[in-house]
Protein backbone atom coordinates (compact mmCIF):
# COMPACT_ATOMS: atom_id res chain seq x y z
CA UNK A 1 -14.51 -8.98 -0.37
CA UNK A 2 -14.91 -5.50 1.34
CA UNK A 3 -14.96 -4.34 4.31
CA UNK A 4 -18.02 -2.18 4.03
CA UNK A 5 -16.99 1.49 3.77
CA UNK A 6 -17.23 2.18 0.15
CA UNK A 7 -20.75 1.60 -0.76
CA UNK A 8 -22.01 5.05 -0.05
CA UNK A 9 -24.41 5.80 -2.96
CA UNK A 10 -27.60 3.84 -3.81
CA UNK A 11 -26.01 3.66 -7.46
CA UNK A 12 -22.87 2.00 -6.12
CA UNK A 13 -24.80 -0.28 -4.37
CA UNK A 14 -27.64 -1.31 -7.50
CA UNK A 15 -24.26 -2.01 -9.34
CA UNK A 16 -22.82 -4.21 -6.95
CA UNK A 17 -25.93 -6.41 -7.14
CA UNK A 18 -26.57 -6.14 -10.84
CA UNK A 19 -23.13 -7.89 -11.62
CA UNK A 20 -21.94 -9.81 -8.59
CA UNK A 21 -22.95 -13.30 -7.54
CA UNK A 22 -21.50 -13.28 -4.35
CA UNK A 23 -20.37 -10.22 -1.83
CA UNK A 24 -18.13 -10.69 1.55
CA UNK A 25 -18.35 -8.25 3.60
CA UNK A 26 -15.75 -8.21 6.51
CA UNK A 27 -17.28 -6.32 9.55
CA UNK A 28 -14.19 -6.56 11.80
CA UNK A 29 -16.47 -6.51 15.24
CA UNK A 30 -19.74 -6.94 16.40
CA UNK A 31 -20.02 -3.74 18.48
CA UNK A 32 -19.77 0.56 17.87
CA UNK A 33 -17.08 0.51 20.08
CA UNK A 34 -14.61 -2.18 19.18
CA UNK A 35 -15.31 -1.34 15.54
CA UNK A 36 -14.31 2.31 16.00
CA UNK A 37 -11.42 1.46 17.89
CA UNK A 38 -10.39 -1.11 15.22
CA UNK A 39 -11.38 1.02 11.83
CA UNK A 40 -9.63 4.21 12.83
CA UNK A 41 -11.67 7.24 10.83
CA UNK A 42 -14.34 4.65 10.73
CA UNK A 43 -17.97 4.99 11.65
CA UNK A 44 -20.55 2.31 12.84
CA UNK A 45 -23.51 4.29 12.34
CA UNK A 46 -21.78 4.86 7.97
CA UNK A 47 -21.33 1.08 8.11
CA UNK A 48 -24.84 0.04 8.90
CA UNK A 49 -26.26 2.58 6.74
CA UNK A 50 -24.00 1.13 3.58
CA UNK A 51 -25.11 -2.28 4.16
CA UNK A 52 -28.89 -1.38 4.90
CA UNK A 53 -28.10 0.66 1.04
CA UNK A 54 -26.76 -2.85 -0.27
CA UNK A 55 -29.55 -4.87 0.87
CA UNK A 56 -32.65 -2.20 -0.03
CA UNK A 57 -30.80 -2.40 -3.65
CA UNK A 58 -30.49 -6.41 -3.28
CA UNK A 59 -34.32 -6.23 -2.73
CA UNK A 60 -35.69 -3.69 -5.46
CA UNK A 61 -33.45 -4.50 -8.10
CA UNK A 62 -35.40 -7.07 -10.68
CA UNK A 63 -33.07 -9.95 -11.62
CA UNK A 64 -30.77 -9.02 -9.13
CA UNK A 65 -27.13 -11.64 -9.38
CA UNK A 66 -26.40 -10.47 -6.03
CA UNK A 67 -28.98 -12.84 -3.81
């Protein structure tokens, strides 16, 4: 489980899907503003872009666990 934030290189990310089966990510709102206000020092716009990472990885890694 994470909650997002930590998956800011494209090599963390092709990792994460090499060797996990599963991944839950824990978003904590469903707007920029409540999320901001929730995850103090936290930035929607660095979220989206981490999971957008995860899933381009997810997609172009062959034999990928992480489906």
């Amino acid at each position: 489980m994470t909650n997002g934030t930590r998956i800011k290189t494209g090599e963390a990310a092709e990792t994460m899907v090499r060797c996990l089966e599963s991944l839950e990510i824990s978003v904590d709102a469903a707007t920029k503003q409540t999320y901001e206000r929730i995850r103090l020092g936290s930035r929607w716009g660095a979220l989206r872009a981490n999971l957008e990472r995860l899933d381009r990885a997810r997609k172009s890694t062959p034999g990928a666990a992480l489906q």
